[in-house]
N, C-alpha and C. Protein backbone atom coordinates (compact mmCIF):
# COMPACT_ATOMS: atom_id res chain seq x y z
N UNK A 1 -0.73 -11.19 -32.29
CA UNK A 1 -0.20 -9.92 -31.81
C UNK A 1 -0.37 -9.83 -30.30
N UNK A 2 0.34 -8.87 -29.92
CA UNK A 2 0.19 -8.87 -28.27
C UNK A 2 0.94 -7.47 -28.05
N UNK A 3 0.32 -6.06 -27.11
CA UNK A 3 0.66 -5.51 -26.86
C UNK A 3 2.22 -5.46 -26.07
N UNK A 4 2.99 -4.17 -26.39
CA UNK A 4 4.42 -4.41 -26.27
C UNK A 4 4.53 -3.58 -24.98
N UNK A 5 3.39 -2.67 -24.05
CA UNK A 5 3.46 -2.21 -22.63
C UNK A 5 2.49 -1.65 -22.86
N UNK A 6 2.27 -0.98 -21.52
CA UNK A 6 1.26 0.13 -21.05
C UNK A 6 1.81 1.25 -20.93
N UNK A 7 1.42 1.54 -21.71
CA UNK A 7 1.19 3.07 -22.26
C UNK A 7 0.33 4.18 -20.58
N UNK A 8 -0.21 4.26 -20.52
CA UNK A 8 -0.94 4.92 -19.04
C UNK A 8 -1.86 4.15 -18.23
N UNK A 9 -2.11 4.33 -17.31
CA UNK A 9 -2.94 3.80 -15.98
C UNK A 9 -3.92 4.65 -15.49
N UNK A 10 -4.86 4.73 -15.13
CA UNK A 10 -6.00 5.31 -14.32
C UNK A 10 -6.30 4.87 -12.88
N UNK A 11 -6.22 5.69 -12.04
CA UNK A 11 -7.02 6.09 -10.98
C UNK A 11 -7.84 6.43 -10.43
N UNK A 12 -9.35 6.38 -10.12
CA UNK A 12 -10.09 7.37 -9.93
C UNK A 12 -9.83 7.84 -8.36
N UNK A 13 -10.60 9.25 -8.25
CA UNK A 13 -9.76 9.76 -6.50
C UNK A 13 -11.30 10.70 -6.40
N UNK A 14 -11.40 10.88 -5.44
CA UNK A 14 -12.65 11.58 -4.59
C UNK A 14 -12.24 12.84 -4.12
N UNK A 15 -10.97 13.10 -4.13
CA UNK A 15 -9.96 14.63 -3.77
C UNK A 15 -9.60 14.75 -4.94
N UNK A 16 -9.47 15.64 -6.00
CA UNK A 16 -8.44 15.95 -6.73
C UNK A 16 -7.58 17.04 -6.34
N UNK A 17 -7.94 17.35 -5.54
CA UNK A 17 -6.70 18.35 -5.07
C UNK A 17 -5.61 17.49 -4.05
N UNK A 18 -6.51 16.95 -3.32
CA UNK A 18 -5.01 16.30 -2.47
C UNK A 18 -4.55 15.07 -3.38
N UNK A 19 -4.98 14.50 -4.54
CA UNK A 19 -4.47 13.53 -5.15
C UNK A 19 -3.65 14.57 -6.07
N UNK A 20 -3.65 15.88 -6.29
CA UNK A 20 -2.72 16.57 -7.39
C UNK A 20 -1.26 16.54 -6.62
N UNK A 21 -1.67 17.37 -4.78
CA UNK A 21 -0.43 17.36 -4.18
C UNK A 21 0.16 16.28 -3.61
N UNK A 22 -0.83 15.09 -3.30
CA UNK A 22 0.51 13.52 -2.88
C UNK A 22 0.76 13.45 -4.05
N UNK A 23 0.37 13.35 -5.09
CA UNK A 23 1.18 12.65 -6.40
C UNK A 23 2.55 13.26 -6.52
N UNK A 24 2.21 14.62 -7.02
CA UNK A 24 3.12 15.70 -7.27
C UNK A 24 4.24 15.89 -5.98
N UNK A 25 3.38 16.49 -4.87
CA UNK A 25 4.88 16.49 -3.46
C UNK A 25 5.45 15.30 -3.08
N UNK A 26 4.47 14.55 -2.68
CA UNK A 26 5.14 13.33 -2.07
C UNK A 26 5.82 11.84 -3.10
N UNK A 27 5.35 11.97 -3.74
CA UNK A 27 5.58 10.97 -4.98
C UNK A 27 6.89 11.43 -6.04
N UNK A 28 6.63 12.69 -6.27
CA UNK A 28 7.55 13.40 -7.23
C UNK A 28 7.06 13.54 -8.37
N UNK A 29 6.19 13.13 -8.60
CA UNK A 29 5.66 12.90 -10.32
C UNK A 29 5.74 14.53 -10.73
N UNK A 30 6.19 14.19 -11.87
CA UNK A 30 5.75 15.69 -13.05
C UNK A 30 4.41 15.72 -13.67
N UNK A 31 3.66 16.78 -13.00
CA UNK A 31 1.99 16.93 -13.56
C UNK A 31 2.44 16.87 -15.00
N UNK A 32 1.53 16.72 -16.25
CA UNK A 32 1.83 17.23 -17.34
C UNK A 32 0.27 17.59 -17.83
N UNK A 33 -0.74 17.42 -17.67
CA UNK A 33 -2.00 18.28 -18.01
C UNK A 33 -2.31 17.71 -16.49
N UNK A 34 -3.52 18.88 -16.81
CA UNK A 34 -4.65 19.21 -15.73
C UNK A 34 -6.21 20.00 -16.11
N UNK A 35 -7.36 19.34 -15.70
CA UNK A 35 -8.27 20.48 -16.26
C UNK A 35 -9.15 20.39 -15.02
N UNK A 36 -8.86 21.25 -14.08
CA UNK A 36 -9.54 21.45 -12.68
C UNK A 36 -11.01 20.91 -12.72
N UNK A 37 -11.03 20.20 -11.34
CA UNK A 37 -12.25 19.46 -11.09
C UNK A 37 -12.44 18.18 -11.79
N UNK A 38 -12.05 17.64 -12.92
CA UNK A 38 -11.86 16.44 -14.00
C UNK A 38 -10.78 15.64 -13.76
N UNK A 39 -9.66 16.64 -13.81
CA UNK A 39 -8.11 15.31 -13.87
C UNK A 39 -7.46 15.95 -13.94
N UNK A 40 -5.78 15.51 -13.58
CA UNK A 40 -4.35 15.61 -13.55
C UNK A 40 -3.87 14.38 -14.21
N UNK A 41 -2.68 14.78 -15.10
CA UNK A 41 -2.25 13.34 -15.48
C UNK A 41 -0.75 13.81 -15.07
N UNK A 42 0.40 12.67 -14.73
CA UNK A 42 1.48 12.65 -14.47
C UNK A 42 2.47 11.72 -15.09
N UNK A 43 3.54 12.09 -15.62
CA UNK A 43 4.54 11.64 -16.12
C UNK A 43 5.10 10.81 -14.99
N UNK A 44 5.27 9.29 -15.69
CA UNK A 44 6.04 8.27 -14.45
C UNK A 44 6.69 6.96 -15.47
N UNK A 45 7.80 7.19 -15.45
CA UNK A 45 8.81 6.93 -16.16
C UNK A 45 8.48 7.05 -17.57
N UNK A 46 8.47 6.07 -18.43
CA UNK A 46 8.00 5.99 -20.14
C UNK A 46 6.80 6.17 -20.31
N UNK A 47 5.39 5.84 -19.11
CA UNK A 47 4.18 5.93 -19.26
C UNK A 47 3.59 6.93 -18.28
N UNK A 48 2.12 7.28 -18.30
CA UNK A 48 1.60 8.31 -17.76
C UNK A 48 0.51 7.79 -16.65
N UNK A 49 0.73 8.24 -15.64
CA UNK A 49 -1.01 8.30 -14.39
C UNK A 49 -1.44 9.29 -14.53
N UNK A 50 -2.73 8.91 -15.32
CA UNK A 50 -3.87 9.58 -14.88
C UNK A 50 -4.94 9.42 -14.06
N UNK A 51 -5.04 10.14 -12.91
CA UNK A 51 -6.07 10.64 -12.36
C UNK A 51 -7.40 10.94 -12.49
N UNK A 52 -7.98 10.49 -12.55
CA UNK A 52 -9.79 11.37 -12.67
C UNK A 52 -10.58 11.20 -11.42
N UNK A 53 -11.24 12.61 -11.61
CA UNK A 53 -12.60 12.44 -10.57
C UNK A 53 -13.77 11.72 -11.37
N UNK A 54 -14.00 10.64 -10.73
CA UNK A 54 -14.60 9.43 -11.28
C UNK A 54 -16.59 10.21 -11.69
N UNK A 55 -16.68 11.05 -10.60
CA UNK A 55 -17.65 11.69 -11.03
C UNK A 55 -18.17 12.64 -12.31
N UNK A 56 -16.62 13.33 -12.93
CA UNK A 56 -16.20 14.09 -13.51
C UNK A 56 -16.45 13.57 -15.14
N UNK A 57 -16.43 12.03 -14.80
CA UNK A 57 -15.85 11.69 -16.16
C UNK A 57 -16.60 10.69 -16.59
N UNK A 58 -17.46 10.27 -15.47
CA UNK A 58 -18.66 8.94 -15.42
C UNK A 58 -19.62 9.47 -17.18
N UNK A 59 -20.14 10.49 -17.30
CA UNK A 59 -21.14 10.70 -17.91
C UNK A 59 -20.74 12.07 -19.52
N UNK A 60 -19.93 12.88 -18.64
CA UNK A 60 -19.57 13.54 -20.07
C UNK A 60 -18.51 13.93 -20.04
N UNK A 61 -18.00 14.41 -21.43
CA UNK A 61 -16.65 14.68 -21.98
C UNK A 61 -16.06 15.67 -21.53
N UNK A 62 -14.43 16.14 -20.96
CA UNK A 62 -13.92 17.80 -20.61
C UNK A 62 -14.40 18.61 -21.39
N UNK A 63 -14.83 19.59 -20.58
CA UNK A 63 -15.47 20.79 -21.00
C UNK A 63 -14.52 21.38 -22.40
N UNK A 64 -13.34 21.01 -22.52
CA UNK A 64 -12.63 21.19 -23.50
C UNK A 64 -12.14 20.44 -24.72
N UNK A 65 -13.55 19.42 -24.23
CA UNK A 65 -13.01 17.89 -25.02
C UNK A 65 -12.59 18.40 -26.73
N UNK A 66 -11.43 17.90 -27.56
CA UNK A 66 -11.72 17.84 -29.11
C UNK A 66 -11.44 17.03 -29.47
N UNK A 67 -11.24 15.57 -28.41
CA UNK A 67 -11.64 14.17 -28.58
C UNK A 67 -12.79 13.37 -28.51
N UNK A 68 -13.48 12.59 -29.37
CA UNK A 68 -14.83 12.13 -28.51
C UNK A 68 -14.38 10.93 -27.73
N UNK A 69 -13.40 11.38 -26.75
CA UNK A 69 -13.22 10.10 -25.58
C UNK A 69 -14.31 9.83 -24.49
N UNK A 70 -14.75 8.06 -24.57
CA UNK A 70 -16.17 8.12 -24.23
C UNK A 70 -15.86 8.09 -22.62
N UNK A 71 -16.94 8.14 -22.76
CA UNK A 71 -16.99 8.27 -20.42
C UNK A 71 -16.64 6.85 -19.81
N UNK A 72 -16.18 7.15 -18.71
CA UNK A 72 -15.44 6.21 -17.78
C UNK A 72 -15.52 6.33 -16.32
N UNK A 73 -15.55 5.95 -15.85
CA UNK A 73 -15.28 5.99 -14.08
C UNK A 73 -15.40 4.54 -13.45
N UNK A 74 -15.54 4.70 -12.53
CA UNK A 74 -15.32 3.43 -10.97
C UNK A 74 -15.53 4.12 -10.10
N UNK A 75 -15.89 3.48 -8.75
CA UNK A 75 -16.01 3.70 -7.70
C UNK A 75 -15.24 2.37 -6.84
N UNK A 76 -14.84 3.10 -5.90
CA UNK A 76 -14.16 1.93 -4.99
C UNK A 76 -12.50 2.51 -5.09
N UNK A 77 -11.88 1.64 -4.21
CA UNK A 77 -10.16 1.94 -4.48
C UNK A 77 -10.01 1.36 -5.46
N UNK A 78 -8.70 1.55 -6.30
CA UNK A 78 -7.73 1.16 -7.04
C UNK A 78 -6.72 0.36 -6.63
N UNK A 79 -6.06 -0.06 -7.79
CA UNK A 79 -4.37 -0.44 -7.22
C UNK A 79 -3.09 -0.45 -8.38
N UNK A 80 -2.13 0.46 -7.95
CA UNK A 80 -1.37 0.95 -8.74
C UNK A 80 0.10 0.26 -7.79
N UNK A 81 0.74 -0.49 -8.78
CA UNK A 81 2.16 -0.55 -8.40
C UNK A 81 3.37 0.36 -8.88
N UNK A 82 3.88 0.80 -8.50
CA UNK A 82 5.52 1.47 -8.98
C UNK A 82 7.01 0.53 -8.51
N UNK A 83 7.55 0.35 -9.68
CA UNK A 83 8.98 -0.48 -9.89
C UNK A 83 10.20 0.50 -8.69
N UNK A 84 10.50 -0.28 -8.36
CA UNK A 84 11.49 0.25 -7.02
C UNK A 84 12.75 -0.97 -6.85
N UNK A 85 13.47 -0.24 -6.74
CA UNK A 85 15.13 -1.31 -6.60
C UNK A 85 14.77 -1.94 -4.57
N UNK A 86 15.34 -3.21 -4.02
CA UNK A 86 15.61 -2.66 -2.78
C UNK A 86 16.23 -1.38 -2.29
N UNK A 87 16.96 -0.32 -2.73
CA UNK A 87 17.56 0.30 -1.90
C UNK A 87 16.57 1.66 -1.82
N UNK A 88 16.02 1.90 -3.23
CA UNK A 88 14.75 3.10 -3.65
C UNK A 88 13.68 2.24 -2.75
N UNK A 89 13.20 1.35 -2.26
CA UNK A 89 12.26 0.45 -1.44
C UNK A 89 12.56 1.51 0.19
N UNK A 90 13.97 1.12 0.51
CA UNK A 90 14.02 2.18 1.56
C UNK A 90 14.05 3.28 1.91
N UNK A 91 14.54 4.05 0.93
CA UNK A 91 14.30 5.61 0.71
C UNK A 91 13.03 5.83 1.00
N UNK A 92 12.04 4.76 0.15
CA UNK A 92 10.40 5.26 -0.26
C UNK A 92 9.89 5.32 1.86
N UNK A 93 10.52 4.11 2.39
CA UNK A 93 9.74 3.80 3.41
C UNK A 93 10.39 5.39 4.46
N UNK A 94 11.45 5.88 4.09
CA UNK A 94 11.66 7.00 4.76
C UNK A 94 11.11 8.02 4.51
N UNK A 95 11.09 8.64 3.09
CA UNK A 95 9.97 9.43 2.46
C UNK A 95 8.75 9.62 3.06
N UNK A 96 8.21 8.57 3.02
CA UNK A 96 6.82 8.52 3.43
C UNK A 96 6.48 8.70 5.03
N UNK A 97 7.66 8.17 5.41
CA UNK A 97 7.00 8.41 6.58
C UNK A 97 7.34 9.89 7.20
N UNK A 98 7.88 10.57 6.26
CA UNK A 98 8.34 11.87 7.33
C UNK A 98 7.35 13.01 6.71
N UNK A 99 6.78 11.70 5.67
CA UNK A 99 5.08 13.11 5.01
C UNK A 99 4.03 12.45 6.09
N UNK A 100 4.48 11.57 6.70
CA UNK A 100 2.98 10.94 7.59
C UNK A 100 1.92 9.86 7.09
N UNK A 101 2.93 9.45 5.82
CA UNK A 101 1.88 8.16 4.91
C UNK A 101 2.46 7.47 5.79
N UNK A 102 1.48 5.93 6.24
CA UNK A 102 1.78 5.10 6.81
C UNK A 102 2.16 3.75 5.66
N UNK A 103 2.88 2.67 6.13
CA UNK A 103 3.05 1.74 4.83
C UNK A 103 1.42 1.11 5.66
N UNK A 104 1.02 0.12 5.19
CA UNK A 104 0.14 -0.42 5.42
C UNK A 104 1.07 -2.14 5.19
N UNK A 105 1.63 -2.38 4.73
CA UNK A 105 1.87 -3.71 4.11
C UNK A 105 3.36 -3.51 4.00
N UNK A 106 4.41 -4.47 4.33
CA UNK A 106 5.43 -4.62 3.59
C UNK A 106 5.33 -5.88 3.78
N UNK A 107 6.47 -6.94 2.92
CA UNK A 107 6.35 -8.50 3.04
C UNK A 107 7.54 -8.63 1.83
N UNK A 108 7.93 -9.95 1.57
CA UNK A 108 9.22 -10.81 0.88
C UNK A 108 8.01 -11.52 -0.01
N UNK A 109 8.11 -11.94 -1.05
CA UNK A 109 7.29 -12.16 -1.77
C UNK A 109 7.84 -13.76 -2.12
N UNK A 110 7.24 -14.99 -1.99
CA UNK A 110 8.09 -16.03 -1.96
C UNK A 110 8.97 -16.33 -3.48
N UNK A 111 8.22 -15.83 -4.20
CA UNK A 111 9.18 -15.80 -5.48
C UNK A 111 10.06 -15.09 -5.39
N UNK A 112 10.48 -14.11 -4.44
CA UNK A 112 11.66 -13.41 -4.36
C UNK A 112 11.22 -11.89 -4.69
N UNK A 113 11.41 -10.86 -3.84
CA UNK A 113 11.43 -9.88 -4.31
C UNK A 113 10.78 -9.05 -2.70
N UNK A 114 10.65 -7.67 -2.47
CA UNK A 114 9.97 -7.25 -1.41
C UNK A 114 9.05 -5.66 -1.80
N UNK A 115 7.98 -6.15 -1.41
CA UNK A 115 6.92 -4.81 -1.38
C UNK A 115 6.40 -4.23 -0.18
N UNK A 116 6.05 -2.30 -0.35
CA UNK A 116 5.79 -1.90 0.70
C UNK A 116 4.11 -1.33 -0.15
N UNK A 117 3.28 -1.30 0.97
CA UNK A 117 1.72 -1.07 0.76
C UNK A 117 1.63 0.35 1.34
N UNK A 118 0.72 1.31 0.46
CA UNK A 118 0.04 2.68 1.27
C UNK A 118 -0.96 2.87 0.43
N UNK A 119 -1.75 3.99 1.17
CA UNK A 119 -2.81 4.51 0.80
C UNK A 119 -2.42 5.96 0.02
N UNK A 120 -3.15 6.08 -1.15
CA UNK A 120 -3.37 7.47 -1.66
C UNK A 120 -4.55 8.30 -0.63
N UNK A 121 -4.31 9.84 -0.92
CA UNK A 121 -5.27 10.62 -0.22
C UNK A 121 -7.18 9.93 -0.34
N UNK A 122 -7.03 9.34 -1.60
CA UNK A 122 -8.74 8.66 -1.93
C UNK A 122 -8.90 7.50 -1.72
N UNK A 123 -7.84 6.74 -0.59
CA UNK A 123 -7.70 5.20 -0.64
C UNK A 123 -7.09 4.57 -1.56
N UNK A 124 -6.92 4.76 -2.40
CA UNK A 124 -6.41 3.72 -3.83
C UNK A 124 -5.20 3.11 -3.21
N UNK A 125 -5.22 1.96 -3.35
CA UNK A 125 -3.74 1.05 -2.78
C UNK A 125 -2.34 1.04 -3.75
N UNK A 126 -1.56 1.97 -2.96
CA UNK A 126 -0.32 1.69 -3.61
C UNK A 126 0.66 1.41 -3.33
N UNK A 127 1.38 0.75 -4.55
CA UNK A 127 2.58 -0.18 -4.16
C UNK A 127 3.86 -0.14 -4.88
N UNK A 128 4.81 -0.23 -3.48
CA UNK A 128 6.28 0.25 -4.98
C UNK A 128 6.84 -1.30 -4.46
N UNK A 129 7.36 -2.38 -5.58
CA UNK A 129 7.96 -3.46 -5.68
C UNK A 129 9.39 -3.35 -6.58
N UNK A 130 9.81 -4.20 -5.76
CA UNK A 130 11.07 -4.98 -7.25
C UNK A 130 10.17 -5.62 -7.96
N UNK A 131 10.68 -5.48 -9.09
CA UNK A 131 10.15 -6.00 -10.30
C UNK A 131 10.24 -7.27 -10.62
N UNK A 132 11.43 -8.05 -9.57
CA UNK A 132 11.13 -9.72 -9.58
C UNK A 132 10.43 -10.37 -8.94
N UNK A 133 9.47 -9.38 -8.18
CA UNK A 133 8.26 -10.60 -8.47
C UNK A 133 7.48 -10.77 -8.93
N UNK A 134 7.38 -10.09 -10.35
CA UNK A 134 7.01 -10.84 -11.59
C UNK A 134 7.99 -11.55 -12.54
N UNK A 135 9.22 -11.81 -12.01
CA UNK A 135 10.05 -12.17 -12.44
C UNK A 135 10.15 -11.84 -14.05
N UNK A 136 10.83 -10.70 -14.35
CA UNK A 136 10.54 -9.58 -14.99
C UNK A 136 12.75 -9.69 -15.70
């Protein structure tokens, strides 16, 4: 057997408030839960980002838990890619820059394909690629 995708992704962030509004303003994502101070999760295409404050979630369950989902966190950045055509590649690099994200990275990938690099509000490295270079 072998899983058929990913289903959601995690982040941990040290802001949850400015990781609610880059996700949400600058990104576009649709929040779809939230439980202040813990997490935001966001709808992004078929699967979901979730967010947590890594502190939030290291040791015990949402205050509203009626799952026993066990504890989790990290410390350090992340790294999250998002699927982008070349032409959504340039939009993104205009986008961003007129919110004041800087790219950190762009490059041609020798297998073919081109990615641009930024930072989330908590550092986490993110990246929107064509999808051929995983040759996909």
């Amino acid at each position: 057997m072998q899983p058929a995708a990913i289903l959601e992704s995690a982040l941990y962030v040290t802001d949850l408030e400015a990781a609610e509004t880059f996700y949400a303003d600058i990104l576009g994502l649709e929040q779809i839960g939230k439980v202040a101070g813990r997490h935001v999760f966001f709808r992004c295409g078929q699967g979901v980002l979730l967010l947590f404050n890594a502190e939030a979630t290291r040791h015990t369950p949402a205050p509203d838990a009626r799952l026993p989902v066990p504890p989790h966190g990290t410390v350090g950045p992340g790294h999250l890619c998002f699927s982008a055509t070349p032409e959504e590649l340039d939009r993104w690099k205009t986008r961003l820059a007129s919110h004041g994200v800087a790219i950190e990275a762009e490059f041609e990938w020798p297998q073919g394909g081109r990615s641009i690099y930024l930072r989330d509000p908590s550092g986490n490295s993110l990246e929107f690629a064509e999808p051929k270079i995983w040759k996909l």
